[in-house]
PDB file of N, CA and C in Angstrom:
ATOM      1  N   UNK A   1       3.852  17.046  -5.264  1.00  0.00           N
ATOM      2  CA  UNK A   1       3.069  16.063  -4.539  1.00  0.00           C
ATOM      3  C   UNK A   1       2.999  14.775  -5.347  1.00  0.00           C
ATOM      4  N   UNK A   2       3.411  13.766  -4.732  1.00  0.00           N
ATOM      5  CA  UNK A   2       3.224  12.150  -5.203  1.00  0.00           C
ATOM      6  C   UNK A   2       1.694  12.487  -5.952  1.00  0.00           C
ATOM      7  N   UNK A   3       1.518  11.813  -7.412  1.00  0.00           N
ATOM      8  CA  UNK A   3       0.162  11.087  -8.221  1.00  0.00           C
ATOM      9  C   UNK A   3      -0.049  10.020  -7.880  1.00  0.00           C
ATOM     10  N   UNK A   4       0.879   8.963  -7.449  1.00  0.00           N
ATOM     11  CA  UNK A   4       0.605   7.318  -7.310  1.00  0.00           C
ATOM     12  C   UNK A   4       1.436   7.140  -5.921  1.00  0.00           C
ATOM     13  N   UNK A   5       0.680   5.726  -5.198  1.00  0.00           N
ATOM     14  CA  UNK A   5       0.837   5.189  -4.233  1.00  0.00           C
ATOM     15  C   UNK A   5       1.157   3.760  -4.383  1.00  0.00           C
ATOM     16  N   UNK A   6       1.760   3.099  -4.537  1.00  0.00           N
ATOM     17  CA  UNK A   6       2.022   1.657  -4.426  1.00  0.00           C
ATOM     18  C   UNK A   6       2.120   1.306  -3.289  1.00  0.00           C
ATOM     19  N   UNK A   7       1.024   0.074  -2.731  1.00  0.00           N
ATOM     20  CA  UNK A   7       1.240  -0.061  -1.415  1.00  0.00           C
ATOM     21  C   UNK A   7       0.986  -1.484  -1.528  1.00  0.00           C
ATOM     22  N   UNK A   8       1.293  -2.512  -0.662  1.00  0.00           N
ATOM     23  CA  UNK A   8       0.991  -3.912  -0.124  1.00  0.00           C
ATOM     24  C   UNK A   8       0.035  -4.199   1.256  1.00  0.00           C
ATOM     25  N   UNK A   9      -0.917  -4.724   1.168  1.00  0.00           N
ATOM     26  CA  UNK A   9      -1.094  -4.642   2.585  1.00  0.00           C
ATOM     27  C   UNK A   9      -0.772  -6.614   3.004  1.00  0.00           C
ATOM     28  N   UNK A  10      -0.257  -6.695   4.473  1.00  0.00           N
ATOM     29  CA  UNK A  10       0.460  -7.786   5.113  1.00  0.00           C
ATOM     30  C   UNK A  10      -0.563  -9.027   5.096  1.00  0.00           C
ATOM     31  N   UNK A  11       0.019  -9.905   4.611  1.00  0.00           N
ATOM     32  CA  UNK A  11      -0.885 -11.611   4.104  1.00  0.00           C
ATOM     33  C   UNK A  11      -1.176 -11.429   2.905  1.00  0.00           C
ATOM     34  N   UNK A  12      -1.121 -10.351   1.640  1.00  0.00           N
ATOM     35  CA  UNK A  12      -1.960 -10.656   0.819  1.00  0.00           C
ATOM     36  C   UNK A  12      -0.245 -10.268   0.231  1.00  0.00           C
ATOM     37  N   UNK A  13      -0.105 -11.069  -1.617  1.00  0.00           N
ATOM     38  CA  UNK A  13       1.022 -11.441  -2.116  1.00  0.00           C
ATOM     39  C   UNK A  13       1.019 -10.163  -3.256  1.00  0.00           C
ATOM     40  N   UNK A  14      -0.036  -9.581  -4.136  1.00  0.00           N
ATOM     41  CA  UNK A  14       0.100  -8.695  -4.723  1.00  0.00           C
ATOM     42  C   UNK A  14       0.140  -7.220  -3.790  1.00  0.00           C
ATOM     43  N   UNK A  15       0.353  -6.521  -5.373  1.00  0.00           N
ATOM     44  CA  UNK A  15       0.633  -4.862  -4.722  1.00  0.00           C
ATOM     45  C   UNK A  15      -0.944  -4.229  -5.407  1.00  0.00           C
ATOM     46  N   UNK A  16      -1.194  -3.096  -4.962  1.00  0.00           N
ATOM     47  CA  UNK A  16      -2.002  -2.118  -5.387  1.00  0.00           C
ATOM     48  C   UNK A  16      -1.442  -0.891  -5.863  1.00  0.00           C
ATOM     49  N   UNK A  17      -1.774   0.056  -6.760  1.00  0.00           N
ATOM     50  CA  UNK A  17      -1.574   1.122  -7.247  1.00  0.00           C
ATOM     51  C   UNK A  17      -2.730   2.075  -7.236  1.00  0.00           C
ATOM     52  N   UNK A  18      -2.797   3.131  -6.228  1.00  0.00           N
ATOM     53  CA  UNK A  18      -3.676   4.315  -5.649  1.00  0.00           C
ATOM     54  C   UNK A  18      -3.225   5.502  -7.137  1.00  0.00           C
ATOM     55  N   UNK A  19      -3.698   5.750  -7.560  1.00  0.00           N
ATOM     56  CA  UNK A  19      -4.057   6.902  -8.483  1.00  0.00           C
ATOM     57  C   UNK A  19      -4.591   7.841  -7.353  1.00  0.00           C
ATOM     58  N   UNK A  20      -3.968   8.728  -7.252  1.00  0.00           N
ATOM     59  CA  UNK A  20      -4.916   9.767  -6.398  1.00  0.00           C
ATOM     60  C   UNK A  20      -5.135  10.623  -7.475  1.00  0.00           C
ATOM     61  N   UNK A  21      -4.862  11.672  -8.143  1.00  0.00           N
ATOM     62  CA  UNK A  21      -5.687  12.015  -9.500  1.00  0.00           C
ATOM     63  C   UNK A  21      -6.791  11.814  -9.591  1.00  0.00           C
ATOM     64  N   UNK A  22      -6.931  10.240 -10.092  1.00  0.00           N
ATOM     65  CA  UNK A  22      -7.648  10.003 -10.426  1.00  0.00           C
ATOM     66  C   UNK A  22      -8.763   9.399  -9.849  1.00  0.00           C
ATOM     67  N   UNK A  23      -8.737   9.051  -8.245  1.00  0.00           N
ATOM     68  CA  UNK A  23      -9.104   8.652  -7.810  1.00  0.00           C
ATOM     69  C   UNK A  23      -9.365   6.815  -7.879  1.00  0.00           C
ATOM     70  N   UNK A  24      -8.970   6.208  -8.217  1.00  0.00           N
ATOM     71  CA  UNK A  24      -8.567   5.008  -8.759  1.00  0.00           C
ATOM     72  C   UNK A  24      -7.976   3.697  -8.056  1.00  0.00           C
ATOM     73  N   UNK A  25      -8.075   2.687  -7.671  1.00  0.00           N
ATOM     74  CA  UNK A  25      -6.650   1.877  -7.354  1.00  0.00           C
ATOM     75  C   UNK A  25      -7.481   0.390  -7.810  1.00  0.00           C
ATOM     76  N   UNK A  26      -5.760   0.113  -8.392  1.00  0.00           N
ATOM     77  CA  UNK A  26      -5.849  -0.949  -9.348  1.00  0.00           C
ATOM     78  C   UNK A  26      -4.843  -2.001  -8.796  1.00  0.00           C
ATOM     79  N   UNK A  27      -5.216  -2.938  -8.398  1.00  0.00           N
ATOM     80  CA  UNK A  27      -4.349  -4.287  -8.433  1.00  0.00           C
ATOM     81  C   UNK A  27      -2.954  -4.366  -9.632  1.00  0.00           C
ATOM     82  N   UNK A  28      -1.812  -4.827  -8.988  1.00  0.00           N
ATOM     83  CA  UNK A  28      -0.977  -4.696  -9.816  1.00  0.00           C
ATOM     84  C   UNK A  28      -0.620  -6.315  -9.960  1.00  0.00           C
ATOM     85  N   UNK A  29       0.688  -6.448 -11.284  1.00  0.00           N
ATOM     86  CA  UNK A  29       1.300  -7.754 -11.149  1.00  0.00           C
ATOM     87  C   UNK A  29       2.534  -7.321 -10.058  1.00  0.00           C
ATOM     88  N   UNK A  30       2.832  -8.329  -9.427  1.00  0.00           N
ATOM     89  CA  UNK A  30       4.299  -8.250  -8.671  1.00  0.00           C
ATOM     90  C   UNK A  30       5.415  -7.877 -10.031  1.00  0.00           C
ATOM     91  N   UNK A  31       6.263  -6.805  -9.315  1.00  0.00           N
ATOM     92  CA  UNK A  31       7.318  -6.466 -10.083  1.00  0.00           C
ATOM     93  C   UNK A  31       8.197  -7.346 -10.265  1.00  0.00           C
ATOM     94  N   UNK A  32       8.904  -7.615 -11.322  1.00  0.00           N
ATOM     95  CA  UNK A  32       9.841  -8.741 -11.491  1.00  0.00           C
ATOM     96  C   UNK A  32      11.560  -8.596 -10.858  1.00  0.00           C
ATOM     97  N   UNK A  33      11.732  -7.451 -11.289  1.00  0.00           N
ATOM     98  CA  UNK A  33      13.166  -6.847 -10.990  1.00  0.00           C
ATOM     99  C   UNK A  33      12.972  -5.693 -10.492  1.00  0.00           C
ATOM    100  N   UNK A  34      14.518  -4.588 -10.299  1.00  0.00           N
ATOM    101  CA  UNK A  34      14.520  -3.134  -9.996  1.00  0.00           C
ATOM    102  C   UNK A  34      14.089  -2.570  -8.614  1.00  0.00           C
ATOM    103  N   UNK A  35      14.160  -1.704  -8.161  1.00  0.00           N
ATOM    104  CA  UNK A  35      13.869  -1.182  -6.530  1.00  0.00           C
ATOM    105  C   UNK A  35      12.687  -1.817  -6.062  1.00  0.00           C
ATOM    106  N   UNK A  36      11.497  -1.083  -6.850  1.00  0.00           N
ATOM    107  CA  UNK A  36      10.138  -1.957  -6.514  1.00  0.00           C
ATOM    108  C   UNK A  36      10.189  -3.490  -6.069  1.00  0.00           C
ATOM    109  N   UNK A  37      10.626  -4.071  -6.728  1.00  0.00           N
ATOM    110  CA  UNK A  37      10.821  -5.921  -6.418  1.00  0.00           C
ATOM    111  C   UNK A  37      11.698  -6.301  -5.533  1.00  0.00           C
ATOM    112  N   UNK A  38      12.578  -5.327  -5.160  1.00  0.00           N
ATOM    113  CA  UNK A  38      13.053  -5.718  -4.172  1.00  0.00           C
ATOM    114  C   UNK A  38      12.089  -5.500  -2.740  1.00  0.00           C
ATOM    115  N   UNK A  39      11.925  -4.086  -2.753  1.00  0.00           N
ATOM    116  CA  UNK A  39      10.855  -3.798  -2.007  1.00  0.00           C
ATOM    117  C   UNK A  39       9.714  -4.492  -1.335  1.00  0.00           C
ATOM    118  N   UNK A  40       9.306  -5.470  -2.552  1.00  0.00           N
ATOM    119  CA  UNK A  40       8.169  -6.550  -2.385  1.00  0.00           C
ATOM    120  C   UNK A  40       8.826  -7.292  -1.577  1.00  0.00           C
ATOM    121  N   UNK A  41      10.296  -7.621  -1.717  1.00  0.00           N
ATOM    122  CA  UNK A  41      10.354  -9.191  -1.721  1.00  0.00           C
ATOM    123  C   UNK A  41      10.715  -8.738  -0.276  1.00  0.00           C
ATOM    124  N   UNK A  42      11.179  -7.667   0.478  1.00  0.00           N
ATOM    125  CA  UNK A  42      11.403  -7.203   1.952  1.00  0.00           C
ATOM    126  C   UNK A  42      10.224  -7.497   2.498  1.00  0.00           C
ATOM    127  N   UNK A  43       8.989  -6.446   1.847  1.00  0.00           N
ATOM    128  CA  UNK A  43       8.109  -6.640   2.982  1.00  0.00           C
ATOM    129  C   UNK A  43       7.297  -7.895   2.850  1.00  0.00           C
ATOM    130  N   UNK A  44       7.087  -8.790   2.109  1.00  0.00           N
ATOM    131  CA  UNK A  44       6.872 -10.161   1.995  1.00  0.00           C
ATOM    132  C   UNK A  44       7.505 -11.089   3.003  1.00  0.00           C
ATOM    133  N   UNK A  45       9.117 -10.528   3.362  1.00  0.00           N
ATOM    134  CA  UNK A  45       9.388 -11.701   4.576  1.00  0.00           C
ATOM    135  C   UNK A  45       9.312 -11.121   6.051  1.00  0.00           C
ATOM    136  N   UNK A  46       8.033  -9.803   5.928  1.00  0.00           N
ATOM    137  CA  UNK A  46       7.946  -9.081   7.001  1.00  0.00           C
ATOM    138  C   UNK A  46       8.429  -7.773   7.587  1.00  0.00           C
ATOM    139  N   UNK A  47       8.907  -6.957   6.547  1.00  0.00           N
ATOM    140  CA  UNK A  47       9.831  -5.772   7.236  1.00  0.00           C
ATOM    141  C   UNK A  47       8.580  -5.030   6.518  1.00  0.00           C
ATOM    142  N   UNK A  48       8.655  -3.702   6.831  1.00  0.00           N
ATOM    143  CA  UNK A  48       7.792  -2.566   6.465  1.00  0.00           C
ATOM    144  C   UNK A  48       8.413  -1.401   5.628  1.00  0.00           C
ATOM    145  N   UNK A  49       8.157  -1.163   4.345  1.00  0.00           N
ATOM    146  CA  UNK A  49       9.154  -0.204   3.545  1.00  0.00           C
ATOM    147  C   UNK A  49       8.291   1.199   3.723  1.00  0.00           C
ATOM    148  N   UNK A  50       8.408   1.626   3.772  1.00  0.00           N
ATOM    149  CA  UNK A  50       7.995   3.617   3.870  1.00  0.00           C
ATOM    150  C   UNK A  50       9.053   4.608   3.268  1.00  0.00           C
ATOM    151  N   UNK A  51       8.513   5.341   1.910  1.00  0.00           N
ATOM    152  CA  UNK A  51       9.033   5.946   1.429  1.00  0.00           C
ATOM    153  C   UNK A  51       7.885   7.560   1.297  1.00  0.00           C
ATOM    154  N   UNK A  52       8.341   8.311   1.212  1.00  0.00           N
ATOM    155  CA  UNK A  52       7.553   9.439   1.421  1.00  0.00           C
ATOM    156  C   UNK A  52       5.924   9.276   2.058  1.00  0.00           C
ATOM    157  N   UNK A  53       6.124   8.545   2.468  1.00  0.00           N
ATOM    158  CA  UNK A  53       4.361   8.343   2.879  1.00  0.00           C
ATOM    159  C   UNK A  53       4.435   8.596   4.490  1.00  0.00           C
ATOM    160  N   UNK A  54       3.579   9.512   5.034  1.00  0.00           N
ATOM    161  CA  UNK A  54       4.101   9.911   6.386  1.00  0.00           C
ATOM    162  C   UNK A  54       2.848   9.541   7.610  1.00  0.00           C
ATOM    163  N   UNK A  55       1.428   8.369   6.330  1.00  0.00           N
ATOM    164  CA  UNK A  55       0.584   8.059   7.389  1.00  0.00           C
ATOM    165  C   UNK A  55       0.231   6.899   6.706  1.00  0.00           C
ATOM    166  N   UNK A  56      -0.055   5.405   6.932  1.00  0.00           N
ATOM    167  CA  UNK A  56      -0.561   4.414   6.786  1.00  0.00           C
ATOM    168  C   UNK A  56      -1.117   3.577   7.653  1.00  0.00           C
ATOM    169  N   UNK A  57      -2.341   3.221   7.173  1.00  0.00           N
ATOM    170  CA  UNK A  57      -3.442   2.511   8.482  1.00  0.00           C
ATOM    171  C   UNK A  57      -4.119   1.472   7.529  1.00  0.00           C
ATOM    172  N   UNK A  58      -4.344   0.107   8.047  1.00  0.00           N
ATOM    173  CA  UNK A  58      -5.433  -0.113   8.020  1.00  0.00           C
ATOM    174  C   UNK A  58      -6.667  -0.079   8.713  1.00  0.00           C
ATOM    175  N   UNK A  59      -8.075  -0.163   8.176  1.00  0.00           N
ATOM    176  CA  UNK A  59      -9.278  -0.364   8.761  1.00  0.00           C
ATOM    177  C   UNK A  59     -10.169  -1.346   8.245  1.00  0.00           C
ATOM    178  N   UNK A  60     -11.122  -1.607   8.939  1.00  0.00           N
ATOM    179  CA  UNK A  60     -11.918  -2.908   8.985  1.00  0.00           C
ATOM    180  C   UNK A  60     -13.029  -2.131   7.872  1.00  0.00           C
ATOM    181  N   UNK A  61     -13.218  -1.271   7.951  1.00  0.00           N
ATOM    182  CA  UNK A  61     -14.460  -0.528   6.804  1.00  0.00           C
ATOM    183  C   UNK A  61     -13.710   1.132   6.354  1.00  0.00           C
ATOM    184  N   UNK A  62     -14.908   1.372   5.490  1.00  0.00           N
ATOM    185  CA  UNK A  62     -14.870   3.006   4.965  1.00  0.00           C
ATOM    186  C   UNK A  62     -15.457   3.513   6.283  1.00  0.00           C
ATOM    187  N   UNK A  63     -16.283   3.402   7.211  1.00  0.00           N
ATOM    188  CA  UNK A  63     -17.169   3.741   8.034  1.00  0.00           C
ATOM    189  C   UNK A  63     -16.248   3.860   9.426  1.00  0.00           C
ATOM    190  N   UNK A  64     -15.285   2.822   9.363  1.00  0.00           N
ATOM    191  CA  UNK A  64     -14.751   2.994  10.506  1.00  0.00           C
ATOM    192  C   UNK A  64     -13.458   4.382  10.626  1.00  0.00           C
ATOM    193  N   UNK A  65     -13.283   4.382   8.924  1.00  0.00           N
ATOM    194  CA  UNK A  65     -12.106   5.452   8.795  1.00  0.00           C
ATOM    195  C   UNK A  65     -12.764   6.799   8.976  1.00  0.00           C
ATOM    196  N   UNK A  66     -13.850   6.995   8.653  1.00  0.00           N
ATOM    197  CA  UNK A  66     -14.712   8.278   9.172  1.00  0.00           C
ATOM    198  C   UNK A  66     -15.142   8.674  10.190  1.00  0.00           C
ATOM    199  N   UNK A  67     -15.061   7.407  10.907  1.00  0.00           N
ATOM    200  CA  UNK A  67     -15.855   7.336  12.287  1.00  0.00           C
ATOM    201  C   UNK A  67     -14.575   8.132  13.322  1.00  0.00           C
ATOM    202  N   UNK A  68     -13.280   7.661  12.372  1.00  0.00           N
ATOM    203  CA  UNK A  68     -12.196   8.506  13.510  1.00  0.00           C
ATOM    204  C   UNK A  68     -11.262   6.835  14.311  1.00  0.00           C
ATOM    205  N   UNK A  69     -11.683   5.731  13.305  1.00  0.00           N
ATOM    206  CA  UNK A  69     -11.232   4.432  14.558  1.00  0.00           C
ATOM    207  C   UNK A  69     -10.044   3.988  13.730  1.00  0.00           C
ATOM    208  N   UNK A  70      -8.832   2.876  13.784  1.00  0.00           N
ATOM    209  CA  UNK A  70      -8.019   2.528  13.004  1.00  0.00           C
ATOM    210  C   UNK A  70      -8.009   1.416  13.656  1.00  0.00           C
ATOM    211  N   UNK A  71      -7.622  -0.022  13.032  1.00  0.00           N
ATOM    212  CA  UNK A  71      -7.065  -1.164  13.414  1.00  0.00           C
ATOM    213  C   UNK A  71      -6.101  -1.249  14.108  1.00  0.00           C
ATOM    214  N   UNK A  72      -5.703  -1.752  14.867  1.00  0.00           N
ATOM    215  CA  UNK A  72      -4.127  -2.014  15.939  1.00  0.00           C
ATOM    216  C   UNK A  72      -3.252  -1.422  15.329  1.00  0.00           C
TER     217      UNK A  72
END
């Protein structure tokens, strides 16, 4: 099972890093080179990368993700 999540969410220019372990997520720097940076630089001009991750949502709150609701 994946420990870490690197994810972007759309309008905003950095990445995040989800520790699930540890429960954790930390703002990252943008990668400079290598798969990751390319990655960025895709979904930055709009495409969507998905690699083992088989559910991603945003929501407007913690409250709304419990409640059972998801954003568009």
């Amino acid at each position: 099972m994946a420990e870490v999540v690197v994810f972007g969410i759309a309008g905003e220019d950095h990445l995040w890093l989800a520790d699930l372990k540890a429960g954790t997520v930390t703002r990252i720097d943008p990668p400079k080179q290598g798969a990751l940076a390319d990655a960025d630089t895709l979904r930055k001009s709009g495409c969507t990368v998905v690699k083992t991750v088989n559910l991603a949502a945003a929501a407007s709150s913690a409250d709304a993700v419990f409640g059972g609701y998801m954003d568009g």
